[in-house]
C-alpha atoms as a PDB file:
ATOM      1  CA  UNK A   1     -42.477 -14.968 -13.546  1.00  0.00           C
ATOM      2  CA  UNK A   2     -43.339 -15.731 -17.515  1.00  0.00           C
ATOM      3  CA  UNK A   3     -46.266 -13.724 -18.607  1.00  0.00           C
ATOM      4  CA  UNK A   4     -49.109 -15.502 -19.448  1.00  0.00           C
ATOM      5  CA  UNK A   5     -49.036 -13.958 -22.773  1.00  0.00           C
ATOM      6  CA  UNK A   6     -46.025 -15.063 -23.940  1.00  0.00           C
ATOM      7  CA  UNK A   7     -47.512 -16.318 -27.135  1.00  0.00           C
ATOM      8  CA  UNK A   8     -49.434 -13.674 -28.391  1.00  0.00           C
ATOM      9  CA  UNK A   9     -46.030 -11.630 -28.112  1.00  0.00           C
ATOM     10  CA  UNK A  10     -44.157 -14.369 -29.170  1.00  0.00           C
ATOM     11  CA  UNK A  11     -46.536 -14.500 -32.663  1.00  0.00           C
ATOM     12  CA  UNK A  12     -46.311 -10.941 -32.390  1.00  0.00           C
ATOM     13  CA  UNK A  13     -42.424 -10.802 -32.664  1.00  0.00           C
ATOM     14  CA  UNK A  14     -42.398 -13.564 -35.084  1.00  0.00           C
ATOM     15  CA  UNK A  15     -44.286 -11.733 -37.762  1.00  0.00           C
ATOM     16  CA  UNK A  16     -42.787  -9.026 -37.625  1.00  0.00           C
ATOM     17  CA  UNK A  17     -39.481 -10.814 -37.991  1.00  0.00           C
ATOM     18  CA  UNK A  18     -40.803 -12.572 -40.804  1.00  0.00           C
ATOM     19  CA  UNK A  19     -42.527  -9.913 -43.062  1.00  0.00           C
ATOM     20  CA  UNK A  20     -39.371  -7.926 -42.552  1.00  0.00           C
ATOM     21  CA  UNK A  21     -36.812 -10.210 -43.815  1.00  0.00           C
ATOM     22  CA  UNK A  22     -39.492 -11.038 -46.464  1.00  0.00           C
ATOM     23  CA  UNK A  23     -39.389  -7.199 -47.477  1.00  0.00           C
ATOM     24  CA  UNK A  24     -35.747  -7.114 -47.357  1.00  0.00           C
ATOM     25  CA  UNK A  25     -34.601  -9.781 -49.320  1.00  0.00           C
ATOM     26  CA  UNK A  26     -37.741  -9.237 -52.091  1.00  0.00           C
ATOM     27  CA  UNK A  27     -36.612  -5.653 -52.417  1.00  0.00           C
ATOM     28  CA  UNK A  28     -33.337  -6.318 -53.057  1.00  0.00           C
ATOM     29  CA  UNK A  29     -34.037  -9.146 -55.460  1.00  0.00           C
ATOM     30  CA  UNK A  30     -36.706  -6.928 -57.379  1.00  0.00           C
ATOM     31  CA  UNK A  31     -34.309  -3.882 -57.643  1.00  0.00           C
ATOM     32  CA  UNK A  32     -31.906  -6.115 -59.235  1.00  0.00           C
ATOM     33  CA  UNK A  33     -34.751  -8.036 -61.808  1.00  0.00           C
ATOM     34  CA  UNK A  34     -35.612  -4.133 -62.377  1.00  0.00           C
ATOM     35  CA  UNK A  35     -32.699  -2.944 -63.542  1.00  0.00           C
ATOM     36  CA  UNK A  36     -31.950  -6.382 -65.441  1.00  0.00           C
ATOM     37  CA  UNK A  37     -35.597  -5.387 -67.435  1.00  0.00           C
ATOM     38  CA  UNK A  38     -34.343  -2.074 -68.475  1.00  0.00           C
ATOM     39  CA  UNK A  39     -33.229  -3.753 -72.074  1.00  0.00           C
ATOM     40  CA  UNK A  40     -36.687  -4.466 -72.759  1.00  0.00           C
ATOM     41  CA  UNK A  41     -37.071  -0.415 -73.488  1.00  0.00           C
ATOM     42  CA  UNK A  42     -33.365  -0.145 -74.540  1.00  0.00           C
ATOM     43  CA  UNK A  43     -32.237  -2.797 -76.583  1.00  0.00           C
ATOM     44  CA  UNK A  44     -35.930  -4.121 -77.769  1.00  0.00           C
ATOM     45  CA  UNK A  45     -37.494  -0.481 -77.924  1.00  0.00           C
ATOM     46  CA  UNK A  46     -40.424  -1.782 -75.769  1.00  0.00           C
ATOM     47  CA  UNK A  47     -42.461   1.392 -74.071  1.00  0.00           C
ATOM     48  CA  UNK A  48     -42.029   2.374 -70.548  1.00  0.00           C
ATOM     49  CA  UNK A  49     -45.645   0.749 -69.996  1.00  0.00           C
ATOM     50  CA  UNK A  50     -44.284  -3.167 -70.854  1.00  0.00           C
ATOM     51  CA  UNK A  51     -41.456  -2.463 -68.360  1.00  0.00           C
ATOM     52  CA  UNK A  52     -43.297  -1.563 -65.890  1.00  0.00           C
ATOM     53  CA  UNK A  53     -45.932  -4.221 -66.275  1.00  0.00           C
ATOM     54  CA  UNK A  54     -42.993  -6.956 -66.403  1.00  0.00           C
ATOM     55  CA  UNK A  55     -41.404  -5.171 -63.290  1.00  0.00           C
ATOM     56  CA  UNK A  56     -44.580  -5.485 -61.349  1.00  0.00           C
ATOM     57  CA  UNK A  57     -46.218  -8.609 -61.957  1.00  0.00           C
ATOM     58  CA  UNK A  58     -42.967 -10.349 -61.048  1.00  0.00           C
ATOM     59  CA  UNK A  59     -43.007  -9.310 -57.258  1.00  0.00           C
ATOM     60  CA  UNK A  60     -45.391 -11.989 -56.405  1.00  0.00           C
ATOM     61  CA  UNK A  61     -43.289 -14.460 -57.682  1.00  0.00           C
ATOM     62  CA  UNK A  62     -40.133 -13.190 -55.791  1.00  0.00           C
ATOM     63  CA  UNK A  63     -42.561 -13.165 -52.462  1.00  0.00           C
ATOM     64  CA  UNK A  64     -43.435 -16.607 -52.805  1.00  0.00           C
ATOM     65  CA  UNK A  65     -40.039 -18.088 -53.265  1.00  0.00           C
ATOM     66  CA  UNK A  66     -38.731 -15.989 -50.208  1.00  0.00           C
ATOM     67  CA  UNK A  67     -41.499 -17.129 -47.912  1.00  0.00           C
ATOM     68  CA  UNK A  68     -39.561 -20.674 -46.423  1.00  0.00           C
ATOM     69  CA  UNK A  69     -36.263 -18.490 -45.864  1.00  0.00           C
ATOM     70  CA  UNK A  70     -37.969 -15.854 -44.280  1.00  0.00           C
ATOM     71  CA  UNK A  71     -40.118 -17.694 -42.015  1.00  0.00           C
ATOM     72  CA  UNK A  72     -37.375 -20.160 -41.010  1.00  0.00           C
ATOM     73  CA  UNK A  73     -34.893 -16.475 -40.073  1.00  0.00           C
ATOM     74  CA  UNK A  74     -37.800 -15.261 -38.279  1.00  0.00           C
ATOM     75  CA  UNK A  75     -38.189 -18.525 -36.489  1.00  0.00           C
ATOM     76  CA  UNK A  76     -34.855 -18.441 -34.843  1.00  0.00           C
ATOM     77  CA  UNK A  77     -35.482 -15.186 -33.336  1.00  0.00           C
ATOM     78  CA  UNK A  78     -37.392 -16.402 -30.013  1.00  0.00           C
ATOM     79  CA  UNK A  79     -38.748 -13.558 -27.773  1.00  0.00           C
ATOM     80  CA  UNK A  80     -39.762 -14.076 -23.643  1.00  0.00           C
ATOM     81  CA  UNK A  81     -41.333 -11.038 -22.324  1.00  0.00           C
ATOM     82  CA  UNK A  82     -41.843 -11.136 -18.152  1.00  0.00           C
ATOM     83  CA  UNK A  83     -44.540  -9.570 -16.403  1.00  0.00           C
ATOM     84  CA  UNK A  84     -41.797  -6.550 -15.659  1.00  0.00           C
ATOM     85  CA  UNK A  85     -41.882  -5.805 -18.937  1.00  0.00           C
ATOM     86  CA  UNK A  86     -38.034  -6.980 -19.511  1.00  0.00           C
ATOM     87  CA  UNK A  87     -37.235  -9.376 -22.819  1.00  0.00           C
ATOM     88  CA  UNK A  88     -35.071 -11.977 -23.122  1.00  0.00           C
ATOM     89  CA  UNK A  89     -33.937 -13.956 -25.788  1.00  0.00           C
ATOM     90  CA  UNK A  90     -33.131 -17.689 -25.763  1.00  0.00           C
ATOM     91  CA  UNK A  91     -31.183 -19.205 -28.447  1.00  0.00           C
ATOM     92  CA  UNK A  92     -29.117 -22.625 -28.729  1.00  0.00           C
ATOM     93  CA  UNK A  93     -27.602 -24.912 -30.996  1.00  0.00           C
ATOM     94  CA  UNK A  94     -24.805 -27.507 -30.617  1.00  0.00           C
ATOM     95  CA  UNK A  95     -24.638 -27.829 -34.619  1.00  0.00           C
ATOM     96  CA  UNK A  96     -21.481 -25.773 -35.372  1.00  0.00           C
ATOM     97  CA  UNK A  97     -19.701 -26.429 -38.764  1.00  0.00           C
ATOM     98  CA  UNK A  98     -16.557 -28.274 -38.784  1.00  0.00           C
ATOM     99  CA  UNK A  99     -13.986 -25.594 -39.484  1.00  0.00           C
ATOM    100  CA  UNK A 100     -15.389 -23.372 -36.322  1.00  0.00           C
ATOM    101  CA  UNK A 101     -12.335 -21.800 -34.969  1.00  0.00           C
ATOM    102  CA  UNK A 102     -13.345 -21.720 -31.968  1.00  0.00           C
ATOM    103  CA  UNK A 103     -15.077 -24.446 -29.818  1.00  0.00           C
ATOM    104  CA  UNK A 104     -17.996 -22.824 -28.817  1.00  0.00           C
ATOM    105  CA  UNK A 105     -19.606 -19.501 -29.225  1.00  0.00           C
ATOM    106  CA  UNK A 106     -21.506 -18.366 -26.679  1.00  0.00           C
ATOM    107  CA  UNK A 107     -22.714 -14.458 -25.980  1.00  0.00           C
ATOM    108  CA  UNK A 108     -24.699 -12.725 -23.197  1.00  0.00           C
ATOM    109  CA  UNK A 109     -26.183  -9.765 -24.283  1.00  0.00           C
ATOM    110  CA  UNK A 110     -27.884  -7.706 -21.326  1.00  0.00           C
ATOM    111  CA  UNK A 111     -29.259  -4.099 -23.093  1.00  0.00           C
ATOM    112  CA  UNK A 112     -31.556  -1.885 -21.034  1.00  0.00           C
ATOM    113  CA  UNK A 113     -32.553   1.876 -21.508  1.00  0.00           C
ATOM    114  CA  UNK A 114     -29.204   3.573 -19.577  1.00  0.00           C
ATOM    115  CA  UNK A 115     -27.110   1.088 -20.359  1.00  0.00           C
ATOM    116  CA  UNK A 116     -26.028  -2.198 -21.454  1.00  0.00           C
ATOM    117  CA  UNK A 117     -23.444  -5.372 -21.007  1.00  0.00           C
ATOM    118  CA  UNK A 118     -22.489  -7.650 -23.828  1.00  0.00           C
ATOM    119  CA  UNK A 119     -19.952 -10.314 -23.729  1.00  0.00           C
ATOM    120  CA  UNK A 120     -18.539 -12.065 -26.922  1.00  0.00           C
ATOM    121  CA  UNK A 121     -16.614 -14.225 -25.573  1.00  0.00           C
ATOM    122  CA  UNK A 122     -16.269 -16.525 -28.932  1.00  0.00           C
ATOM    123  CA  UNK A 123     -12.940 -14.910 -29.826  1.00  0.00           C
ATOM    124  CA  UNK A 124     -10.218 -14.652 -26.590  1.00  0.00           C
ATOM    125  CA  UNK A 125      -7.830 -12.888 -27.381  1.00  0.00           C
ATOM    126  CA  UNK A 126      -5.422 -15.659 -29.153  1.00  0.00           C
ATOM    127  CA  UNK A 127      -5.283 -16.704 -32.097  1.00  0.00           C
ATOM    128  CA  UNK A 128      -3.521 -19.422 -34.006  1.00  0.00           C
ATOM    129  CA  UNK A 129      -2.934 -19.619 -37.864  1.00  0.00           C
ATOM    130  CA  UNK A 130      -1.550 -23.203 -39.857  1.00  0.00           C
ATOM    131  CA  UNK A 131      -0.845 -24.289 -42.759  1.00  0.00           C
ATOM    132  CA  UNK A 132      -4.238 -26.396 -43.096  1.00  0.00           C
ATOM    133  CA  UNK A 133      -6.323 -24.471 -40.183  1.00  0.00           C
ATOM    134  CA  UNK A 134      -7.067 -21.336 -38.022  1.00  0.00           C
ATOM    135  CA  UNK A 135      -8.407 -21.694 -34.655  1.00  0.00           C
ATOM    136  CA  UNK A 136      -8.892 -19.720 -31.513  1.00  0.00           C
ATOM    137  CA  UNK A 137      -8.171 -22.074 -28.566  1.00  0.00           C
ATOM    138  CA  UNK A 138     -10.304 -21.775 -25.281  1.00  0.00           C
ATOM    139  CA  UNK A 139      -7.683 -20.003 -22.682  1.00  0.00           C
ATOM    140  CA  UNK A 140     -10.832 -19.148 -20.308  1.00  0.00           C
ATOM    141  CA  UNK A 141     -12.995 -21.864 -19.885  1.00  0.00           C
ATOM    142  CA  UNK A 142     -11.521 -25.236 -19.118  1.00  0.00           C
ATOM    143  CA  UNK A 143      -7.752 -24.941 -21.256  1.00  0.00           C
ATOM    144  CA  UNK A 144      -5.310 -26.824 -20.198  1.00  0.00           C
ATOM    145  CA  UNK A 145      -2.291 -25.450 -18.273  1.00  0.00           C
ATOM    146  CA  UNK A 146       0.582 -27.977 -16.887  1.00  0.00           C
ATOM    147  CA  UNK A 147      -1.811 -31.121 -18.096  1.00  0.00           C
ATOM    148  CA  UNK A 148      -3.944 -29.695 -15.710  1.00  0.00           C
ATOM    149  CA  UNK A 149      -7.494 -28.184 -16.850  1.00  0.00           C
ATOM    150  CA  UNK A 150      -7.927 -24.154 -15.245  1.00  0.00           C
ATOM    151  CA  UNK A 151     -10.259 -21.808 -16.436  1.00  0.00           C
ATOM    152  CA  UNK A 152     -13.509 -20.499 -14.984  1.00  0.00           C
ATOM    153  CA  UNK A 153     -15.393 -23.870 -14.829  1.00  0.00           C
ATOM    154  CA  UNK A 154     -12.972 -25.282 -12.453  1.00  0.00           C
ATOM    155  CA  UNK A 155     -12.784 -22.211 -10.471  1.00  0.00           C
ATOM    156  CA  UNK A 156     -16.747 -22.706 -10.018  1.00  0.00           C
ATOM    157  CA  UNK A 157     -16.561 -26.013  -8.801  1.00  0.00           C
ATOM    158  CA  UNK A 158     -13.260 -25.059  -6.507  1.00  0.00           C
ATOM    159  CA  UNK A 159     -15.577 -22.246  -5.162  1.00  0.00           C
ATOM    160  CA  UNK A 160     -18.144 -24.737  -4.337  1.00  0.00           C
ATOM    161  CA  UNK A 161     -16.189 -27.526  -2.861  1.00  0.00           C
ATOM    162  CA  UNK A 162     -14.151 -24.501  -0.355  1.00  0.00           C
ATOM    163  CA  UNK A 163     -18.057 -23.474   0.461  1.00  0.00           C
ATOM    164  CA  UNK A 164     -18.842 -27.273   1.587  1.00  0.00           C
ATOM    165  CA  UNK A 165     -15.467 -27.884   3.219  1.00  0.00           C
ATOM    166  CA  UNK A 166     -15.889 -24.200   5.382  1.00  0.00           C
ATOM    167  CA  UNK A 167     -19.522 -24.118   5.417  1.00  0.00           C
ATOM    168  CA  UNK A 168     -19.534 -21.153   3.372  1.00  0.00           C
ATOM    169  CA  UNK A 169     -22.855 -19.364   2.101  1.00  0.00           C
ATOM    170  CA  UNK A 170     -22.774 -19.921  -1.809  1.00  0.00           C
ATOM    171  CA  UNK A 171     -22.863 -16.750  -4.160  1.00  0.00           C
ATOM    172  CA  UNK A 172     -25.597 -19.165  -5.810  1.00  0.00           C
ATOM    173  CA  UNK A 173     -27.538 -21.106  -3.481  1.00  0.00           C
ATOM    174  CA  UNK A 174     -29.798 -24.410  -4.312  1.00  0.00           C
ATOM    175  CA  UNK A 175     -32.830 -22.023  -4.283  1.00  0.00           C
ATOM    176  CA  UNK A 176     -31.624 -19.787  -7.284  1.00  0.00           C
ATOM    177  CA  UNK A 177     -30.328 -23.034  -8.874  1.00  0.00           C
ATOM    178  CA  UNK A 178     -33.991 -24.564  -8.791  1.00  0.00           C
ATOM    179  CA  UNK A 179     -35.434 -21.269  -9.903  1.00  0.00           C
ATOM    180  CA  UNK A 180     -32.939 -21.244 -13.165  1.00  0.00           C
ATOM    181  CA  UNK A 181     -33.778 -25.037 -13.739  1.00  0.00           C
ATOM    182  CA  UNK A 182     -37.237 -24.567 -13.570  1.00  0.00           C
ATOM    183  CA  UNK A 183     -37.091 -22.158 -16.546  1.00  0.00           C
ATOM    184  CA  UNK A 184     -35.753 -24.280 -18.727  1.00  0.00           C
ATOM    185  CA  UNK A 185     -37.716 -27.414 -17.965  1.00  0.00           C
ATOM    186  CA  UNK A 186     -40.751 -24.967 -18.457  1.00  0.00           C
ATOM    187  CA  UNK A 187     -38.941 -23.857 -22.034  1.00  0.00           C
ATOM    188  CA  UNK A 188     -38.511 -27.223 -22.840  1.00  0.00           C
ATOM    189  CA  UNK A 189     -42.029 -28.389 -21.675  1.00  0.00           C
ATOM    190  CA  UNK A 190     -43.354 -25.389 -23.753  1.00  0.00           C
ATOM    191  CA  UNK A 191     -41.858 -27.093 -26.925  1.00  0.00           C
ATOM    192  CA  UNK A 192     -43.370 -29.982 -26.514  1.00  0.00           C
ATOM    193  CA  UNK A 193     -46.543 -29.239 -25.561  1.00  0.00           C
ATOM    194  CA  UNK A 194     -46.983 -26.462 -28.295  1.00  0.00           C
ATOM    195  CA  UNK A 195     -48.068 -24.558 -25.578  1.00  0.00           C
ATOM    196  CA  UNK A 196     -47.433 -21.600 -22.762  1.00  0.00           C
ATOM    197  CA  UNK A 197     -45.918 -22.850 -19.641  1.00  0.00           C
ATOM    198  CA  UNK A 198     -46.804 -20.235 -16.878  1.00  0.00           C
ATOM    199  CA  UNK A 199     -44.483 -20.521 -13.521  1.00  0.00           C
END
């Protein structure tokens, strides 16, 4: 079950997202303004006093033009804690630029304390380099072998029409199914009621 706190962690997570890319990119920017106002003690003879002053008083002005980026990284870092203390993190988006070589790229990344599972599965093992374009086909999903589409999605739905035909127990049954659904209705309900859907 969601934890009924989910936005106070969620706010939680989100600002410290945010102030860190903030610090990160400011820092970087500022070292390099820094070094850039070195020539107002070398080459105009200014004292170590005007540098510093310029060096300084331009940090708020780096800060506030890195406050949109920073809040919009730190917004696509979504955070759901559950009420066993375990985390997981949601992200989607069909908006993929036109030269993707793949065509999709989808992860799972399951991390815990003794161990952990991740699965890239973007990049499968083959890929193919033209002239005009380099792409790396889909040889696990749904290709297309003998004009005939393979690949684990139609070995799902051959596993559950053999389960119908011999009355088979399903690895996942319409219970588990309902569970997973609910979840995201909630996740989408959540968006648009700008608020915490508890289940």
């Amino acid at each position: 079950m969601l934890s009924n706190k989910i936005y106070n962690h969620f706010l939680i997570e989100l600002s410290k997202y945010f102030f860190l890319v903030l610090f990160t990119f400011s820092i970087i920017v500022w070292t390099v303004q820094a070094v850039n106002y070195l020539d107002l003690i070398v080459d105009d003879g200014h004292a170590v006093a005007v540098y510093l002053k310029y060096a300084i008083l331009n940090i708020p002005k780096i800060l506030t033009k890195f406050i949109p980026l920073s809040f919009l990284i730190a917004l696509f870092i979504t955070i759901i804690k559950f009420e066993d203390e375990s985390i997981a993190s949601f992200e989607t988006s069909w908006v993929l630029p036109k030269n993707q070589p793949e065509p999709l790229d989808p992860a799972l990344h399951v991390i815990g304390d003794k161990g952990s599972i991740i699965i890239e599965s973007s990049s499968m093992g083959m890929q193919v380099q033209t002239e005009k374009s380099f792409i790396q086909p889909d040889i696990a999903n749904w290709p297309t072998i003998d004009d005939k589409v393979e690949g684990c999605l139609k070995r799902n739905l051959d596993q559950f029409i053999d389960d119908c035909v011999n009355n088979n127990k399903p690895i996942v049954d319409l219970q588990k199914a309902f569970e997973v659904e609910k979840v995201v209705f909630a996740m989408k309900d959540s968006i648009n009621k700008k608020k915490p859907i508890n289940l």
